[in-house]
Protein backbone atom coordinates (compact mmCIF):
# COMPACT_ATOMS: atom_id res chain seq x y z
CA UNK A 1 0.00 0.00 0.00
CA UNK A 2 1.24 3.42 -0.91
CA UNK A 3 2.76 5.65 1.76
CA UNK A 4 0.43 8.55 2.68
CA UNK A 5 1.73 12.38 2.00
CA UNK A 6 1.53 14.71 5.10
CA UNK A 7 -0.84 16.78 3.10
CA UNK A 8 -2.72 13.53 2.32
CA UNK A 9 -3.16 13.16 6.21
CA UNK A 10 -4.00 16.74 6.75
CA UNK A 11 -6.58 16.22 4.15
CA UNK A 12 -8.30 12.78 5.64
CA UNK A 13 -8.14 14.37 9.15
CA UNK A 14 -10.61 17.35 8.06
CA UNK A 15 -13.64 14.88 7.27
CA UNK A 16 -15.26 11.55 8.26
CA UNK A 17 -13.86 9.00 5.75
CA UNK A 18 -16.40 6.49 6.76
CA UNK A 19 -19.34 8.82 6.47
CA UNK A 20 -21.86 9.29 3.87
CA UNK A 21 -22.33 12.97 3.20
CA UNK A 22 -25.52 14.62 0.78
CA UNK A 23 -24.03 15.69 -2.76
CA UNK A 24 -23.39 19.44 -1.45
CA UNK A 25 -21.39 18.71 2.22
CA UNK A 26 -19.45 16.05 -0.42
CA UNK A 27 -18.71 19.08 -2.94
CA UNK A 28 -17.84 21.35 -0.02
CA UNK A 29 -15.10 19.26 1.94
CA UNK A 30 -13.95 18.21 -1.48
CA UNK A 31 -13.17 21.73 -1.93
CA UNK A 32 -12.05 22.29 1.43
CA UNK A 33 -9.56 19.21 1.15
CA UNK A 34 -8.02 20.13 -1.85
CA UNK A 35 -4.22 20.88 -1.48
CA UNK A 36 -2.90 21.00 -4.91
CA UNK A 37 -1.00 24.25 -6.14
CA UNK A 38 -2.65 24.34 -9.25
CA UNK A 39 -6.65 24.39 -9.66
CA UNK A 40 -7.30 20.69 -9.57
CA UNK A 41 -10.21 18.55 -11.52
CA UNK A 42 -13.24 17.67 -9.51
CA UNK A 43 -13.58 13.72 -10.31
CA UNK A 44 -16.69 11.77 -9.84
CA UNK A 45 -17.01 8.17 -9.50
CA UNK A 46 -19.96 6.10 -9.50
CA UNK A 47 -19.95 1.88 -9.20
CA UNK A 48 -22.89 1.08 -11.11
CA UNK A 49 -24.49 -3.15 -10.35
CA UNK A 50 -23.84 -3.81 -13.96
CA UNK A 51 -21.80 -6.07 -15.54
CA UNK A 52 -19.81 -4.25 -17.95
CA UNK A 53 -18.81 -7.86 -20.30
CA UNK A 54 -22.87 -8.48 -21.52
CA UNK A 55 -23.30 -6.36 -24.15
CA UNK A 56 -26.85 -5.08 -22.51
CA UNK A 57 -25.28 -4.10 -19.50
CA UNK A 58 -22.15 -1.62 -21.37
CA UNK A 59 -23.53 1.66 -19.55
CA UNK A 60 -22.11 4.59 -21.97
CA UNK A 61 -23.61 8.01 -23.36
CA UNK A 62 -22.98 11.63 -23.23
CA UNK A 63 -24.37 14.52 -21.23
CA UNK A 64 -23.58 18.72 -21.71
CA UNK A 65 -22.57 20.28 -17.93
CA UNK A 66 -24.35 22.94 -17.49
CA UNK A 67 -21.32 24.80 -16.00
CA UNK A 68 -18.64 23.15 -18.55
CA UNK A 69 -15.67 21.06 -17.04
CA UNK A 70 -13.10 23.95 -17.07
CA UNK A 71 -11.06 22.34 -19.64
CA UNK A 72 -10.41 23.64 -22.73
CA UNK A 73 -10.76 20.71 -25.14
CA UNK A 74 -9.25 20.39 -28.22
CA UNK A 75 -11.22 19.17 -31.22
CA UNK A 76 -10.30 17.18 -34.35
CA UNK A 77 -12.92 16.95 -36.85
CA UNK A 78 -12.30 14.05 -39.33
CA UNK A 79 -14.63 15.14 -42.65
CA UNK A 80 -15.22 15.68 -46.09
CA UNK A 81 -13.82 18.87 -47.73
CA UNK A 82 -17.56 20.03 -48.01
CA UNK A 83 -18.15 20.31 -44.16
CA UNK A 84 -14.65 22.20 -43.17
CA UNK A 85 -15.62 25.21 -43.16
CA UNK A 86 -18.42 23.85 -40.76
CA UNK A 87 -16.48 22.69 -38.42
CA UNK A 88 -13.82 25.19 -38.37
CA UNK A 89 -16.31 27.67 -37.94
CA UNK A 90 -18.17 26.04 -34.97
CA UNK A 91 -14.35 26.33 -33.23
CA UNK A 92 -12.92 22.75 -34.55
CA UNK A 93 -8.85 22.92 -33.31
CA UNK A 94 -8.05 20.46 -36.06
CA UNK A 95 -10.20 19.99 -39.75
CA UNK A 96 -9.31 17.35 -42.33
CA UNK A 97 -9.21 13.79 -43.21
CA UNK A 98 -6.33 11.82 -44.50
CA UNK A 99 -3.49 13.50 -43.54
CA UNK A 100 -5.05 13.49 -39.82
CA UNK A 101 -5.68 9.70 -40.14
CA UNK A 102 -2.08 8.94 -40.98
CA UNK A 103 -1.03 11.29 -38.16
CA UNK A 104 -2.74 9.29 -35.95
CA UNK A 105 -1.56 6.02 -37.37
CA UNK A 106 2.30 7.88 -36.94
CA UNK A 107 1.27 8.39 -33.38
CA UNK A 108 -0.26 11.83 -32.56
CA UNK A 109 -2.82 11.65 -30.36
CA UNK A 110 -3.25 15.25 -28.91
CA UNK A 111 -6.63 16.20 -29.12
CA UNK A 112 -9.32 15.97 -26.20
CA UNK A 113 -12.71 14.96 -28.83
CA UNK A 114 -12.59 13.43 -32.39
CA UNK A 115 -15.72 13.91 -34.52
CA UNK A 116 -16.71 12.36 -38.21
CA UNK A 117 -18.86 11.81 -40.52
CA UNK A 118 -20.73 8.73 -41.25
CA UNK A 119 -20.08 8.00 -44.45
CA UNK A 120 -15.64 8.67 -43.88
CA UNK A 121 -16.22 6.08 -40.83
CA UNK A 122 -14.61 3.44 -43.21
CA UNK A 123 -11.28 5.49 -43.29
CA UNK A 124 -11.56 6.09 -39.31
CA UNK A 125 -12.26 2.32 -38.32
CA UNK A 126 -8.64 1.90 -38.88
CA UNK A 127 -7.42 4.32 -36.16
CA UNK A 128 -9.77 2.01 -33.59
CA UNK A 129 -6.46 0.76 -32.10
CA UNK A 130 -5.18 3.75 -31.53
CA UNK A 131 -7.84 6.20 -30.52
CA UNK A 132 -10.35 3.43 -28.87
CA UNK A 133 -8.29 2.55 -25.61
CA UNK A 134 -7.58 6.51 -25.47
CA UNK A 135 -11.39 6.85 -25.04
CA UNK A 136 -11.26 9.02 -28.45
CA UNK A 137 -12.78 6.99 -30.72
CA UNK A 138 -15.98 8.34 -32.36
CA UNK A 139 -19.20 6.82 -31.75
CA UNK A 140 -23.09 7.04 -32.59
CA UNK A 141 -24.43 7.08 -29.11
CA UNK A 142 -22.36 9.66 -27.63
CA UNK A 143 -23.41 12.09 -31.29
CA UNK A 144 -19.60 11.75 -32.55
CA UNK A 145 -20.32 10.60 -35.53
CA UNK A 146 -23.07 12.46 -37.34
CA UNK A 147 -23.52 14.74 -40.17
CA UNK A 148 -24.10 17.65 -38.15
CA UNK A 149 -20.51 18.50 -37.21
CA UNK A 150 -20.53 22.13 -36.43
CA UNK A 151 -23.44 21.22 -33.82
CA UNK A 152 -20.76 18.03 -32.42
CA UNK A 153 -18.05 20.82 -32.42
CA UNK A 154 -20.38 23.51 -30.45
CA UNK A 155 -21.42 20.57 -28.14
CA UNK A 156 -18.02 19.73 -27.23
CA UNK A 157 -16.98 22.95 -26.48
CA UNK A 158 -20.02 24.01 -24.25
CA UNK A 159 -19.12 20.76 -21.58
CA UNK A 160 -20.39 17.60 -23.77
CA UNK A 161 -18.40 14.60 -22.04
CA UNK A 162 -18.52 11.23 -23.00
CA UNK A 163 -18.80 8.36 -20.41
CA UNK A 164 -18.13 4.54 -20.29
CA UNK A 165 -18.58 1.97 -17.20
CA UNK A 166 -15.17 0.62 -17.15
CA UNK A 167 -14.41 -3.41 -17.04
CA UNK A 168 -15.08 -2.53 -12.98
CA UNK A 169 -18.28 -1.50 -13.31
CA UNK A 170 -17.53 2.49 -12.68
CA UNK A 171 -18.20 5.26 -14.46
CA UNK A 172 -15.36 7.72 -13.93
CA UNK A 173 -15.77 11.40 -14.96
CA UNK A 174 -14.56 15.25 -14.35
CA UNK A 175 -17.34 17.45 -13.72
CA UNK A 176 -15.83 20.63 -13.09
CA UNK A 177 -12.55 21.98 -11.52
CA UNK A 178 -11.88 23.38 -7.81
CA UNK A 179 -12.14 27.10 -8.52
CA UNK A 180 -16.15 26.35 -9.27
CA UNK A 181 -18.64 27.66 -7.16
CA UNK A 182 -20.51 25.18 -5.25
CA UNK A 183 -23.76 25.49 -7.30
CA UNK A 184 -21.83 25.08 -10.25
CA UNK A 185 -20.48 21.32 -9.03
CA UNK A 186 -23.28 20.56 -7.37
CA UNK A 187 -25.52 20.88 -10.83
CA UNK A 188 -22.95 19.40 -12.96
CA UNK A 189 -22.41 16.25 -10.64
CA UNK A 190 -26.25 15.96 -10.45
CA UNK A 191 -26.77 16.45 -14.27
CA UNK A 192 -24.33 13.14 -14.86
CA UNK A 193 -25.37 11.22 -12.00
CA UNK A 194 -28.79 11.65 -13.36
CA UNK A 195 -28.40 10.75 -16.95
CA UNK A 196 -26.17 7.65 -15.68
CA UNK A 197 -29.15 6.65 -13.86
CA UNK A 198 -32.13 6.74 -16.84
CA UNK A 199 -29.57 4.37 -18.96
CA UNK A 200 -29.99 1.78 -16.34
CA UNK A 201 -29.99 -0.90 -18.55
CA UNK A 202 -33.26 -3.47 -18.23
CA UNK A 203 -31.48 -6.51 -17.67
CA UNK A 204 -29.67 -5.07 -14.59
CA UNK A 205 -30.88 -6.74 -11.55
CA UNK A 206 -31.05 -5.40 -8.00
CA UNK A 207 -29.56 -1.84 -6.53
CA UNK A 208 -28.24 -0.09 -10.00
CA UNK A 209 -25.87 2.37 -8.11
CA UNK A 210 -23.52 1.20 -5.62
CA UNK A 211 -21.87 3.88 -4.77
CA UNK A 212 -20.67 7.03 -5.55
CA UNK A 213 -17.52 9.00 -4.55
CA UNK A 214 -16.53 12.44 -5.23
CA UNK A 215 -13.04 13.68 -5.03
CA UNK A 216 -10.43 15.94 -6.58
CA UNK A 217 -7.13 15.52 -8.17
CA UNK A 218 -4.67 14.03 -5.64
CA UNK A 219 -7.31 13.90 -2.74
CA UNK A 220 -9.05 10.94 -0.64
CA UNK A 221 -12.63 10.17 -2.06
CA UNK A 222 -15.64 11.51 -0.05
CA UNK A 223 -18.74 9.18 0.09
CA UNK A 224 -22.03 10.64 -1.58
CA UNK A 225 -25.60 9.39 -0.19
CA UNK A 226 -26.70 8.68 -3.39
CA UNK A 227 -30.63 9.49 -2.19
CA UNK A 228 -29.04 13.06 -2.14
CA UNK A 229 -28.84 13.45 -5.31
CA UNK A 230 -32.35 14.27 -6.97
CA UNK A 231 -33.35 16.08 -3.98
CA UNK A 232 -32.64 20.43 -2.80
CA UNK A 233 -29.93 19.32 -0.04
């Protein structure tokens, strides 16, 4: 087991580890327990009852924040010449096709979102190896591939994130950074946690969310009472 920091102590001595707090006293000591020098990401984590290897079960989708993440994310369209000036217009970082795809296939991988076209998916497919364990690969469900790219771009921008259970059963997310107002996490963590919760899939038996942890970047997780959530606390 990994030796604790001092600040690491500090921060577990300012809250009950073993408590379940509502979705707002979570966001607040998360806030207060934050020690990094920069302004940190505000992570949530939620263990869904799934199981993440039957194909009816694979919880994913997409939801806009209404507050944003704080991150600037960078954008790579992958389209026909005819819908450039689309995407470049609704703020795409990077427009084009096959001289992107053989970047990729070289190695380059810094972009945040990747968004095509249905009918280039053929030439994309091939980057699946690359871009699909980075979580970049474009998709259907989550509105990455479509024909309406300047709307995927403007999505994107605004606080559109992407989420996947992973092989654990958890959906891991940032909803927001430190610097936020309260409010501001509060809504974004309850806008995810509820979209998570109307994919519950039909075949999934019993309690569909375990539990659900909030934390920030380098900080111990705080327990959320998940019946907190959909309620004014």
């Amino acid at each position: 087991m990994a030796k604790l920091t001092k600040k690491h102590k500090e921060a577990l001595a300012k809250f009950e580890s073993n408590n379940e707090y509502s979705l707002l006293e979570a966001v607040e000591v998360v806030k207060k327990i934050s020690y990094t020098k920069f302004d940190a990401s505000i992570d949530l984590s939620v263990r869904l009852n799934v199981d993440p290897r039957k194909a009816n079960q694979l919880v994913r989708g997409s939801v806009t924040l209404p507050h944003g993440t704080g991150k600037v994310k960078r954008v790579l369209v992958l389209c026909t010449p005819d819908k450039e000036e689309e995407a470049k217009a609704a703020g795409a970082d990077h427009v084009g096709l096959d001289d992107y795809v053989q970047k990729i296939k070289d190695g380059w991988t810094d972009i945040d979102v990747v968004i095509t076209m249905p009918s280039v998916m053929a030439k994309v497919g091939a980057l699946g190896r690359i871009l699909g364990p980075r979580g970049l690969m474009p998709n259907p469900k989550t509105g990455t591939v479509t024909m309406e790219v300047g709307q995927a771009v403007s999505a994107a921008k605004a606080g559109k994130i992407d989420f996947k259970v992973d092989k654990f059963g958890i959906i891991h997310s940032g909803i927001g950074k430190v610097s936020f107002e309260e409010g501001q996490v509060l809504e974004n963590a309850r806008e995810l946690i509820n979209t998570i919760i109307k994919l519950k899939p039909s075949s999934a038996k019993g309690t569909y969310i375990k539990s659900i942890y909030l934390s920030s970047t380098m900080s111990p997780g705080v327990k959320v009472d998940e019946k907190s959530v959909t309620t004014a606390s």
